[in-house]
Protein backbone atom coordinates (compact mmCIF):
# COMPACT_ATOMS: atom_id res chain seq x y z
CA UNK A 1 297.47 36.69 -55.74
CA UNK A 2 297.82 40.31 -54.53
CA UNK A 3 295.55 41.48 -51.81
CA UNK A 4 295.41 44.90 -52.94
CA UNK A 5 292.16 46.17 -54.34
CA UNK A 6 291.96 49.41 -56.41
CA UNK A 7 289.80 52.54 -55.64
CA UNK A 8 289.13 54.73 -58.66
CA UNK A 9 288.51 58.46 -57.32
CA UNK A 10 287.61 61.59 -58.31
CA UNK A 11 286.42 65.02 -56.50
CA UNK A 12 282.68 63.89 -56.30
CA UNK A 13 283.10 60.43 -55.07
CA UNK A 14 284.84 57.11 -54.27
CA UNK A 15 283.72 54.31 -56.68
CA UNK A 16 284.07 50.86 -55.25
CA UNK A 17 285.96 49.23 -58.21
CA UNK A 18 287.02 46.16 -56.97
CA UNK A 19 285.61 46.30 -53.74
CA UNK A 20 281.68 46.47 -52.03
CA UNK A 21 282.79 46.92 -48.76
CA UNK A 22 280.64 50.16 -47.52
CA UNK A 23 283.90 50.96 -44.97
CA UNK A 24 286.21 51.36 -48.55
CA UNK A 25 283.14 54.44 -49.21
CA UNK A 26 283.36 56.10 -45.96
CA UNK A 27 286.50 56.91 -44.87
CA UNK A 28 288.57 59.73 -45.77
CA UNK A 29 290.67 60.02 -48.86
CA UNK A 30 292.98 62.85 -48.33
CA UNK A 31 295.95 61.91 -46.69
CA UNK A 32 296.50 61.35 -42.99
CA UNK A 33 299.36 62.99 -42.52
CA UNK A 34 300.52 65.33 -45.46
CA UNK A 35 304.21 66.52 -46.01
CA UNK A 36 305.30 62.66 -47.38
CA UNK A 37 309.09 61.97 -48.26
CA UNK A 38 310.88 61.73 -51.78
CA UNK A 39 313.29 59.28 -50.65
CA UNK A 40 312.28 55.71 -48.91
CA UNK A 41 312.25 56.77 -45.59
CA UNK A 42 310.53 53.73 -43.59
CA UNK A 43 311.46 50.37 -43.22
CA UNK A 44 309.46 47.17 -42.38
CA UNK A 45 311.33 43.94 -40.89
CA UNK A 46 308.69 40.80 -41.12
CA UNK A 47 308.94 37.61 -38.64
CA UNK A 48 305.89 35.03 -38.23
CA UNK A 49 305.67 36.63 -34.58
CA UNK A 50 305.93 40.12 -35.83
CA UNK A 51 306.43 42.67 -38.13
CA UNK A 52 308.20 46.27 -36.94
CA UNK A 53 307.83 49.78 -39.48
CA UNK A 54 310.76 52.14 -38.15
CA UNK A 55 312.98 54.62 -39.73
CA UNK A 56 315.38 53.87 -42.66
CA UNK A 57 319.07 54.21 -42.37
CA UNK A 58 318.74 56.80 -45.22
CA UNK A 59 315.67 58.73 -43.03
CA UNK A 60 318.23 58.54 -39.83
CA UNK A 61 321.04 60.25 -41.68
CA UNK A 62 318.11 63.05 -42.78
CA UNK A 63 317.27 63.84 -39.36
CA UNK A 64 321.20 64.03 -38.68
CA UNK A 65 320.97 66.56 -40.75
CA UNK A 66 319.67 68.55 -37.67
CA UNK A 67 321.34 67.16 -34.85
CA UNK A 68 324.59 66.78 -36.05
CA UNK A 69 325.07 70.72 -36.97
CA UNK A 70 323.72 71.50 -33.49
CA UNK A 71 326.16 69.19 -31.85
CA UNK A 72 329.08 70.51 -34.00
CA UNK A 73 327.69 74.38 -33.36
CA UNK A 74 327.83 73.60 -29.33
CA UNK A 75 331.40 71.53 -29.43
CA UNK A 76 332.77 74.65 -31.29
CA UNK A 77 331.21 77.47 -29.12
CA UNK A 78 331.87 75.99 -25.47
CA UNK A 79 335.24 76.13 -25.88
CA UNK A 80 335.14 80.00 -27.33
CA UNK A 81 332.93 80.48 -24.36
CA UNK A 82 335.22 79.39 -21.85
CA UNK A 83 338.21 81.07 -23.54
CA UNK A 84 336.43 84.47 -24.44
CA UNK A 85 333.28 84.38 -22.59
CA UNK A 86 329.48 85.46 -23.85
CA UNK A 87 329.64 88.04 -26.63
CA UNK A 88 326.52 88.35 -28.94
CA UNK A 89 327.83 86.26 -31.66
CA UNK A 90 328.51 83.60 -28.91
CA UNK A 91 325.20 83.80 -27.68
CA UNK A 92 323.08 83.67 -30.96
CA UNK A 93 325.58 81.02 -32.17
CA UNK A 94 324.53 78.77 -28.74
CA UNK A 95 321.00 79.54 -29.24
CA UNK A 96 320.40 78.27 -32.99
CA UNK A 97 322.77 75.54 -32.35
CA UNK A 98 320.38 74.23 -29.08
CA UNK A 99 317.28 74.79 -31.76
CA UNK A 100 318.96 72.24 -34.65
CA UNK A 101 320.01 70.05 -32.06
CA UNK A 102 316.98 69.75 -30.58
CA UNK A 103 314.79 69.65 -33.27
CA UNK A 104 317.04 66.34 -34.92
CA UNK A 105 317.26 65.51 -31.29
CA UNK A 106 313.22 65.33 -31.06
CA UNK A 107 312.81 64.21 -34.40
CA UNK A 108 314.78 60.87 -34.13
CA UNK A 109 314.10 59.98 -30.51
CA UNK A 110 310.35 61.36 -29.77
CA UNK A 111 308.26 62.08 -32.69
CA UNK A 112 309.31 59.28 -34.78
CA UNK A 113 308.97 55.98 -32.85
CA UNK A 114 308.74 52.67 -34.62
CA UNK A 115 305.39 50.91 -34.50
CA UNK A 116 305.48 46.80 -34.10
CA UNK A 117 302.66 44.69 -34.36
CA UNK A 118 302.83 41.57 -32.25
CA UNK A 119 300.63 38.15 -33.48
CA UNK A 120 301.27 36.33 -30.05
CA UNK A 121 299.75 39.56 -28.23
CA UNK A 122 297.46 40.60 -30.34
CA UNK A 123 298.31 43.99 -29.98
CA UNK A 124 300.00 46.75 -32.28
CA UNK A 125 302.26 49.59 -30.60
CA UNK A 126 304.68 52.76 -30.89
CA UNK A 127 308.05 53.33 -28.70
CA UNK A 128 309.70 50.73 -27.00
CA UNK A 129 306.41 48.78 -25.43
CA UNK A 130 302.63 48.51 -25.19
CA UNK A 131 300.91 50.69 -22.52
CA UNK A 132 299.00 47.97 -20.10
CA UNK A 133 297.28 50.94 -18.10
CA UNK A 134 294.92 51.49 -20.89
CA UNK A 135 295.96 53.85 -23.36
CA UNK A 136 292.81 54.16 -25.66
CA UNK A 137 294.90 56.10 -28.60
CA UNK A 138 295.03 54.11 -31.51
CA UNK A 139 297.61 56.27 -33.13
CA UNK A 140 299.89 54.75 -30.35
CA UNK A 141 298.33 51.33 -29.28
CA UNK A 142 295.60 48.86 -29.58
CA UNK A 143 294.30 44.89 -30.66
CA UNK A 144 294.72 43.65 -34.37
CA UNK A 145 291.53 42.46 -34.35
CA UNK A 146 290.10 46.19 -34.65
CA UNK A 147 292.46 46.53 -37.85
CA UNK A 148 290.02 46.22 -40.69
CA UNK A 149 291.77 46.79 -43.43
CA UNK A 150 294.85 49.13 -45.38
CA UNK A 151 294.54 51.68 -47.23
CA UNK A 152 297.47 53.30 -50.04
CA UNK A 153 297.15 56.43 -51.01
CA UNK A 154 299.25 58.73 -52.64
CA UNK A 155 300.15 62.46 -52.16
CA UNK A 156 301.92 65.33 -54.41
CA UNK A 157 304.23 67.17 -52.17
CA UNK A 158 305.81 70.51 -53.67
CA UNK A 159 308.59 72.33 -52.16
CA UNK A 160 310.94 75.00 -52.80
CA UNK A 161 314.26 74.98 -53.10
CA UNK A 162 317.32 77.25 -52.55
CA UNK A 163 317.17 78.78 -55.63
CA UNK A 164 314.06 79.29 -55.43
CA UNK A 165 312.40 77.01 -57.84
CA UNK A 166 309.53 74.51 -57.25
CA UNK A 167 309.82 70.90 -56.83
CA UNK A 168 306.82 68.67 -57.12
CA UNK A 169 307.59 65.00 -56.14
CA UNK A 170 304.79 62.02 -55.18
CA UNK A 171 305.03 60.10 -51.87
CA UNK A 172 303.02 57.16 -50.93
CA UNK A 173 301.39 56.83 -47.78
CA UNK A 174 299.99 53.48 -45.97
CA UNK A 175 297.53 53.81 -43.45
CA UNK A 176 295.36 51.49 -40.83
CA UNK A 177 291.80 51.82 -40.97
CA UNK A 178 288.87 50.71 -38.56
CA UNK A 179 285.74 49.96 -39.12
CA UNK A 180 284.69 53.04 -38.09
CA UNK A 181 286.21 54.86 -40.53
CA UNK A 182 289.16 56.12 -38.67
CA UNK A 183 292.45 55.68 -39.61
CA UNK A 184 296.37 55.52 -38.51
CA UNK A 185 299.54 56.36 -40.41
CA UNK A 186 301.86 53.68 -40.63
CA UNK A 187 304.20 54.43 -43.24
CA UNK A 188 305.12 57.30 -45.76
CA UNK A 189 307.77 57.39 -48.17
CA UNK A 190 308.75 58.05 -51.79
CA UNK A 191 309.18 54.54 -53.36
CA UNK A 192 305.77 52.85 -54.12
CA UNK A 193 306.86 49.83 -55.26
CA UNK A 194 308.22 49.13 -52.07
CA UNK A 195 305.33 50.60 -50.13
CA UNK A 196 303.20 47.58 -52.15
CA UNK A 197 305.17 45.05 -50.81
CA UNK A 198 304.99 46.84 -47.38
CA UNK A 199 301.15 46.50 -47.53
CA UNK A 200 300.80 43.23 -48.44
CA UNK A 201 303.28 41.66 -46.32
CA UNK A 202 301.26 43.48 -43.20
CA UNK A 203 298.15 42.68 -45.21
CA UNK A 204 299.21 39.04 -45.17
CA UNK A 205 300.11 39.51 -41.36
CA UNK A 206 296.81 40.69 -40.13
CA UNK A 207 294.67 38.79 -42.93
CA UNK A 208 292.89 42.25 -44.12
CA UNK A 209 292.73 43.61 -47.41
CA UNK A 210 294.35 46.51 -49.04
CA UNK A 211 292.73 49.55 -50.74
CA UNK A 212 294.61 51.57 -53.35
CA UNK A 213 293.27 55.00 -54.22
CA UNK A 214 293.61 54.95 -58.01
CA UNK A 215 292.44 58.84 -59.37
């Protein structure tokens, strides 16, 4: 039987369609952290012990996107540098190709670190460990037991391309929420099927429900 429990919404208010729960009526709606991806960007690997949400070989080789430029930018102007020395072409050439390889560099290694949730522990955390000095963020640590539930919801992105023309796309977005209404980003890609199966795997994990927004 699936855990997840559907929310019908609309711009005045959240009706509790499968659900009483008065947390489900006061937490925010709008997504927790906008932008989403087209593609399916996040992947989940699920052991009795526990279950890890990190980056998708297809979401590494977009961030390569950036560092790899950068990388071939610098291999090509060190040598031109040593040869001719610093001209302005050289210069501006080093300079965006530090930015790009920087920015992938940041994205892949910094800003995007896995988050594993450990049964044994009882504890949830991003990056390579959990922070025994006391780190009081839940967007980077803290105990199952405060998870109180899941929440789906899903966002229309809309970019522009090249050529100028608009592209509208939906990405789904899987969040943990606490009891007191707060909530952390777990997941956000572009394939909600798989997203489901995300949530009620982890759903299963931490024995919590799963709300849907449904509009």
């Amino acid at each position: 039987m699936s855990r997840i429990q559907n929310i019908n919404m609309n711009k005045a208010e959240v009706k509790l369609a499968e659900t009483d729960d008065p947390v489900a009526s006061k937490i925010n709606w709008d997504p927790a952290k906008p932008g989403g991806s087209i593609f399916n960007s996040q992947t989940m690997s699920v052991s009795r012990q526990r279950i890890r949400v990190k980056r998708s070989i297809l979401g590494k080789l977009f961030y390569a996107f950036f560092f790899l430029p950068g990388l071939a930018i610098g291999l090509f102007i060190i040598p031109e540098y040593m040869q001719y020395g610093f001209d302005n072409v050289i210069l501006m050439s080093l300079l965006f190709g530090s930015v790009v390889l920087f920015t992938g560099f940041g994205l892949l290694f910094v800003v995007d670190k896995p988050i594993t949730f450990d049964k044994p522990q009882g504890i949830y955390f991003r990056g390579k460990k959990y922070d025994r000095m006391g780190d009081n963020d839940r967007n980077k640590q803290g105990r199952l037991a405060d998870i109180y539930a899941l929440q789906i919801l899903t966002e229309k992105v809309q970019t522009t391309n090249r050529n100028g023309r608009s592209l509208v796309y939906s990405s789904y977005e899987l969040n943990l929420v606490f009891e007191d209404g707060a909530r952390v980003n777990v997941m956000d890609h572009g394939n909600a099927n798989a997203l489901e199966a995300s949530a009620e795997q982890l759903a299963d994990f931490l024995d919590v429900p799963v709300w849907k927004a449904c509009r």
